[in-house]
Protein backbone atom coordinates (compact mmCIF):
# COMPACT_ATOMS: atom_id res chain seq x y z
CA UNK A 1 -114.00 -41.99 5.08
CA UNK A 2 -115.69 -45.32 3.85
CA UNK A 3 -118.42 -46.82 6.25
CA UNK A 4 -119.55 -50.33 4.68
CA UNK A 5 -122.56 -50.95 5.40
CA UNK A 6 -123.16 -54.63 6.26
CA UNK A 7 -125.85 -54.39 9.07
CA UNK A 8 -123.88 -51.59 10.30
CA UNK A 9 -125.87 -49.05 13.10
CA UNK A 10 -126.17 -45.42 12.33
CA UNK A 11 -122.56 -44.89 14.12
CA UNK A 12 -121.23 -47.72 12.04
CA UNK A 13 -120.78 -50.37 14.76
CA UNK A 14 -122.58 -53.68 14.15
CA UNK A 15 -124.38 -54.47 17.14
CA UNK A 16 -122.72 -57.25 17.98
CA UNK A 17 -119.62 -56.14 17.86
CA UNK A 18 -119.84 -53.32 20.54
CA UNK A 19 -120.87 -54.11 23.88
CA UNK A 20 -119.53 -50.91 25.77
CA UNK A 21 -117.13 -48.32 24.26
CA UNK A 22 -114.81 -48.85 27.05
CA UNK A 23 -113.86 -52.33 26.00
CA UNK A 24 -113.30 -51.74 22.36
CA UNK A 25 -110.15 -52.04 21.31
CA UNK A 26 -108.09 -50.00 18.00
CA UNK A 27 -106.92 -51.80 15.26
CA UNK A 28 -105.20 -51.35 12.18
CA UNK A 29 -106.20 -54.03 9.42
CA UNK A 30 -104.13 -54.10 5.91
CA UNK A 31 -106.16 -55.05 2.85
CA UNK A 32 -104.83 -55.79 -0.71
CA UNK A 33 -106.21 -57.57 -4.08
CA UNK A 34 -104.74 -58.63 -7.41
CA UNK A 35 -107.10 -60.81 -8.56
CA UNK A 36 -110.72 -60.93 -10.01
CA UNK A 37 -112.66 -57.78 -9.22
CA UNK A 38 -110.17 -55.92 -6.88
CA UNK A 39 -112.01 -53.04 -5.57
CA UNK A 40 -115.27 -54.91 -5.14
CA UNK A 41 -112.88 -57.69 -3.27
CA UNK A 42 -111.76 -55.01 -1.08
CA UNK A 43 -115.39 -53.20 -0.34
CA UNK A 44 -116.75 -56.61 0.41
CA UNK A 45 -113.95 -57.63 2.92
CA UNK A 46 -115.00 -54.35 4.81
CA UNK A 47 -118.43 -55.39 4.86
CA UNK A 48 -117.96 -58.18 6.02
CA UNK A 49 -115.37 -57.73 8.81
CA UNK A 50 -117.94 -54.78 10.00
CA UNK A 51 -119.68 -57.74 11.58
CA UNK A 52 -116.93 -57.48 14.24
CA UNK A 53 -115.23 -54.28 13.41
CA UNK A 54 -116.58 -50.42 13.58
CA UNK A 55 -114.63 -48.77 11.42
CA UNK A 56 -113.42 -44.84 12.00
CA UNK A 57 -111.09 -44.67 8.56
CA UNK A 58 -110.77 -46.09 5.36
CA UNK A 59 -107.62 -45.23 3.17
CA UNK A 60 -108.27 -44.58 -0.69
CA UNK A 61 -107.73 -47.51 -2.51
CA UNK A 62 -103.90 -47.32 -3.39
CA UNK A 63 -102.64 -48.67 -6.80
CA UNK A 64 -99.12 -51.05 -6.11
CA UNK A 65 -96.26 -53.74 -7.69
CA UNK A 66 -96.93 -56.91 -6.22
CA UNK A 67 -93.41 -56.53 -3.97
CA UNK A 68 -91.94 -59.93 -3.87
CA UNK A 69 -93.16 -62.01 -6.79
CA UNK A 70 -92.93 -59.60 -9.17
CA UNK A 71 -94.80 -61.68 -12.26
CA UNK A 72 -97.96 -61.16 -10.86
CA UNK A 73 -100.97 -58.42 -11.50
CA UNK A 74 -100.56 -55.25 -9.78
CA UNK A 75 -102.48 -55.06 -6.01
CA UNK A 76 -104.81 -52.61 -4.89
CA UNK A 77 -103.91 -51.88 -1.40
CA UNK A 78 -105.63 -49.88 1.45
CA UNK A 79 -105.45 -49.64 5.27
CA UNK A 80 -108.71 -49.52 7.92
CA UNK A 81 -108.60 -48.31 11.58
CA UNK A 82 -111.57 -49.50 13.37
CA UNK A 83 -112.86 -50.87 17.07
CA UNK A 84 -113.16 -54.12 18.12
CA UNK A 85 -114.90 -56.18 21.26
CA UNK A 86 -112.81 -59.34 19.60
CA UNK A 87 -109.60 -60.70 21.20
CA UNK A 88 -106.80 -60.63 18.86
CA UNK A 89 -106.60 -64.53 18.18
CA UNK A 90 -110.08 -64.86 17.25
CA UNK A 91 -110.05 -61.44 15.24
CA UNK A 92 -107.38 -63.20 13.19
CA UNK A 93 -109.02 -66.07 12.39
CA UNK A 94 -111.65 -64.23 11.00
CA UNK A 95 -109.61 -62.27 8.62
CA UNK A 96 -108.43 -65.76 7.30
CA UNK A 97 -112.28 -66.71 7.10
CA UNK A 98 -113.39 -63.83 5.22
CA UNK A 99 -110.52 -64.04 2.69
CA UNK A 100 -112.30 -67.25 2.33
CA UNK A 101 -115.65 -66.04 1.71
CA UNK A 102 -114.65 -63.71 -0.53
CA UNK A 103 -112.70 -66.24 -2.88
CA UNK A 104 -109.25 -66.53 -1.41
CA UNK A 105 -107.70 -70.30 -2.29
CA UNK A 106 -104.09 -71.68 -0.75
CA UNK A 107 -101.29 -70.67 -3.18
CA UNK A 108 -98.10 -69.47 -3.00
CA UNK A 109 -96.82 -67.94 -0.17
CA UNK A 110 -96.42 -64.23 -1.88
CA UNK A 111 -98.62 -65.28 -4.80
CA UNK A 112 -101.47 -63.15 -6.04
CA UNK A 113 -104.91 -63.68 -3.95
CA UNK A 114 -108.54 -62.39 -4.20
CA UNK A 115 -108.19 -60.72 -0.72
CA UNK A 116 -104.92 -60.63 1.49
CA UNK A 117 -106.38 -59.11 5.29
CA UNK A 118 -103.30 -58.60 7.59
CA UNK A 119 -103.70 -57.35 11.55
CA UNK A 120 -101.50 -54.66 11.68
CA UNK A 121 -102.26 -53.09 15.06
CA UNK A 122 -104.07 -54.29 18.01
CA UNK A 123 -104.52 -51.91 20.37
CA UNK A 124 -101.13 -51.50 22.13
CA UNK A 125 -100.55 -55.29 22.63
CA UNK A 126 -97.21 -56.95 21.41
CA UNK A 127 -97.96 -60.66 20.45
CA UNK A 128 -96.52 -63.89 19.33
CA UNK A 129 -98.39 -66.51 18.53
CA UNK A 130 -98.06 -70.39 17.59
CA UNK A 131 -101.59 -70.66 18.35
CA UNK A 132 -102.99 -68.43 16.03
CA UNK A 133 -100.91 -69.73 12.89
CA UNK A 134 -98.27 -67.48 13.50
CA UNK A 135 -99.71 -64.45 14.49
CA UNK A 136 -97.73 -61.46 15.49
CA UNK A 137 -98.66 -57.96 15.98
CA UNK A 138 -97.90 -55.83 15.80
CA UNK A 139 -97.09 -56.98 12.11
CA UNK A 140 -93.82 -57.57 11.77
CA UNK A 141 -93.42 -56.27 8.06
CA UNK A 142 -95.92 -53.11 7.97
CA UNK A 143 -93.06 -50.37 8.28
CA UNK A 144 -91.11 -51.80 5.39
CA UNK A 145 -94.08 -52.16 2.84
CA UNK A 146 -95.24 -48.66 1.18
CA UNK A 147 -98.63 -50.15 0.17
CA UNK A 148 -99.01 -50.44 4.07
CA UNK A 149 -97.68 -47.35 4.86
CA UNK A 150 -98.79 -44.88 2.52
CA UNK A 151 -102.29 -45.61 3.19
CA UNK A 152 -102.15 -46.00 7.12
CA UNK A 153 -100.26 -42.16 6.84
CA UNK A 154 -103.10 -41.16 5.04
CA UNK A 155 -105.78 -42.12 7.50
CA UNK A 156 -103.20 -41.06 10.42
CA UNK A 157 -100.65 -38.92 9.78
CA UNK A 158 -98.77 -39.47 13.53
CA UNK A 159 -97.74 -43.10 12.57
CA UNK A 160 -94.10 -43.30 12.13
């Protein structure tokens, strides 16, 4: 397992982010990157979502083809489980904000990116949302991309 550091306690939850065990909730958070340094991309996404996110499990970084446009490099992919105190609208806007601070610009809609953060799983909560630019969990797309769900399997086996 991976524990970024970023400010992180001994048990790896930024203080901040955990006011009482009991109203953490799981998540499952996707992570790929084509461009620029890809493993440092992915490392300092971690870090910096640790603000807000203990994490339990960190894939290995997996090697994959970008999936839909093809002339692109190739991604490295991985999958985090974690905690979280944050609701799942404001958790998702800081995914967007820290593919931001880590270099992410607008381009095409399957293009290759410094760091691509999806919100695969929040806790057991089903969700739609116009408000959130079109959030949806749990991700609508997970179980039909490998470089989702060869990592997540790694990190736990049970998910089907």
């Amino acid at each position: 397992m991976r524990s970024p550091d970023g400010g992180a306690s001994a048990d790896g939850a930024h203080p901040q982010a955990r006011r009482s065990d009991s109203l953490l909730t799981p998540v499952v958070i996707a992570l790929g990157s084509n461009l620029g340094e890809r493993e440092a991309n992915l490392e300092r996404g971690l870090q910096l979502l640790s603000e807000a996110v203990r994490w339990e499990r960190v894939s290995t970084f997996l090697e994959s083809a970008p999936m839909y446009e093809t002339d692109q490099p190739t991604f490295l992919n991985a999958v985090a489980r974690g905690e979280t105190a944050m609701g799942p609208i404001a958790l998702f806007r800081m995914l967007k904000a820290v593919e931001q601070a880590v270099g992410r610009t607008p381009g095409p809609r399957y293009g290759p990116r410094v760091l691509d953060l999806d919100l695969i799983q929040y806790g057991v909560l089903e969700l739609r949302s116009d408000v959130a630019e079109g959030l949806v969990v749990p991700h609508p797309h997970a179980r039909e991309r490998d470089f989702v769900m060869i990592p997540w399997r790694e990190i736990d086996p049970l998910v089907v």
